[in-house]
Protein backbone atom coordinates (compact mmCIF):
# COMPACT_ATOMS: atom_id res chain seq x y z
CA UNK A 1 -43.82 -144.52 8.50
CA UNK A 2 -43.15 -141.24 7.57
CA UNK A 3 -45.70 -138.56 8.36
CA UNK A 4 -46.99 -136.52 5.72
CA UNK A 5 -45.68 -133.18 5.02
CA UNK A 6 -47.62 -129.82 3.72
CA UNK A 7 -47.22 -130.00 0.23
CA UNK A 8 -48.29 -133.76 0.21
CA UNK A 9 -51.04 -132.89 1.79
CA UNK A 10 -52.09 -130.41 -0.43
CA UNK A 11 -51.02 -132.80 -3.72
CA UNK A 12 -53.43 -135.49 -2.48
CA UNK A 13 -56.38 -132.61 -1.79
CA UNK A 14 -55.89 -130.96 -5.02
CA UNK A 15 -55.96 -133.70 -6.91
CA UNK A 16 -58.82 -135.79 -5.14
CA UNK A 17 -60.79 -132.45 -5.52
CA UNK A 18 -59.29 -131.35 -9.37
CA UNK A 19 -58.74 -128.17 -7.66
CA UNK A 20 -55.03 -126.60 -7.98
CA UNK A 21 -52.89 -126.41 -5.60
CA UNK A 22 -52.97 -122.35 -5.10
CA UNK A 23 -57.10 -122.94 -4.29
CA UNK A 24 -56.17 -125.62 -2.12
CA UNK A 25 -53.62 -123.42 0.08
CA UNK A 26 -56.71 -120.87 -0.01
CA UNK A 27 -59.00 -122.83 1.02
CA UNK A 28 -56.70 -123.91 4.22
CA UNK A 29 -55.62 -120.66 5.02
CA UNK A 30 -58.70 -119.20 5.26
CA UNK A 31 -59.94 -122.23 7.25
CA UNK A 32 -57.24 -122.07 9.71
CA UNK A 33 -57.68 -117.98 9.81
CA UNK A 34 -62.04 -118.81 10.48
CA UNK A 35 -61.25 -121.16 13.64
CA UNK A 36 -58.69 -118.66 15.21
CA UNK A 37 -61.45 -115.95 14.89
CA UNK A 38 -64.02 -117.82 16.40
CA UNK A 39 -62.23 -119.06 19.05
CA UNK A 40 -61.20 -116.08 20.11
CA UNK A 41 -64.49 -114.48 19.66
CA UNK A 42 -66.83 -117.08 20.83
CA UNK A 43 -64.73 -119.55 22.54
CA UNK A 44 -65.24 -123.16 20.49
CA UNK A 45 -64.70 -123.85 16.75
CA UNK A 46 -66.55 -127.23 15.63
CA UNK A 47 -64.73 -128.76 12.48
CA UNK A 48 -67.65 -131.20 11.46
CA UNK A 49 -66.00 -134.73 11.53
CA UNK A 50 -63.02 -134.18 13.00
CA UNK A 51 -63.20 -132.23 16.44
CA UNK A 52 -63.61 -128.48 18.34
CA UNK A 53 -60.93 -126.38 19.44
CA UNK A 54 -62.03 -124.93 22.63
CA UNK A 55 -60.38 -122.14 24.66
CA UNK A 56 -60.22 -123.38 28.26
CA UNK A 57 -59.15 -121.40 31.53
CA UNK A 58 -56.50 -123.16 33.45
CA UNK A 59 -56.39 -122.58 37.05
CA UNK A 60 -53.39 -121.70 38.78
CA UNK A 61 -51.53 -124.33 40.52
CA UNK A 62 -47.87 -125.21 42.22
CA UNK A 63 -45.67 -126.47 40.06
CA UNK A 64 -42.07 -127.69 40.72
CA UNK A 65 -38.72 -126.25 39.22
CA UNK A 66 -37.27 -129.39 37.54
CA UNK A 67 -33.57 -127.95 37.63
CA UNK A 68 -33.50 -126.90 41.32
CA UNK A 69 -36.66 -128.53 42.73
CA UNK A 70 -37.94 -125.58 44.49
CA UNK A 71 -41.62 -125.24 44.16
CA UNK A 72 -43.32 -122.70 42.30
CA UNK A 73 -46.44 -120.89 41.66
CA UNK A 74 -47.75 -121.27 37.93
CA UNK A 75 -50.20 -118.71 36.86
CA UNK A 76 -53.83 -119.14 35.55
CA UNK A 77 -54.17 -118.56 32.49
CA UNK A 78 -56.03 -119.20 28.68
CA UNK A 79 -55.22 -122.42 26.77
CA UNK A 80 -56.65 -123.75 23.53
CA UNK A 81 -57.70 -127.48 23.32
CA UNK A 82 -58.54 -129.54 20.58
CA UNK A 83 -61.23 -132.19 21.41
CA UNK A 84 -61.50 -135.19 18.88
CA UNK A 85 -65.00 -135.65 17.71
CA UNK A 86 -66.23 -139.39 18.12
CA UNK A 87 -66.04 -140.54 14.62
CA UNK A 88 -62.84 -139.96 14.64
CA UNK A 89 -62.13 -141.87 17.86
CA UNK A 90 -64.04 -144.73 16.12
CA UNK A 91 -62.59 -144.65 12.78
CA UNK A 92 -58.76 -144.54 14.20
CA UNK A 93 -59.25 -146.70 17.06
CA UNK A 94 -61.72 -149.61 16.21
């Protein structure tokens, strides 16, 4: 099954809503440009029904070259995550 693409997605939204398709791509992109602000302002950005996107620190850790296999040292650093929220879990999965 074929996944579906960007413009599908914002057929089925536009017309499930009867908004057009130009509101639709407004209404994502300022979604999309809310969550990145929060997240990096506050850390977490909670999308009611779906999940958060959290910023998490990784710790540093050895790692191991896969070409040479010579160990290395990977730095710490700042990830984003997304968590599923339960419904989600239970509407997929069950």
């Amino acid at each position: 099954m074929a996944k579906m693409t960007k413009s599908q997605l914002l057929t089925v939204l536009s017309e499930a809503q009867g908004l057009s398709k130009k509101q639709v791509v407004g209404l994502l992109d300022g979604l999309a440009s809310l969550a990145y602000k929060e997240v990096k302002k506050g850390g977490e950005f909670v999308l009611p029904g779906f999940g958060k996107l959290v910023k998490v620190n990784r710790k540093a850790r050895m790692g191991r070259n896969p070409a040479t296999g010579a160990q290395i040292k990977i730095p710490a650093k700042v990830v984003v995550k997304f968590r599923l929220a339960k419904a989600v879990k239970d509407a997929v999965l069950k």
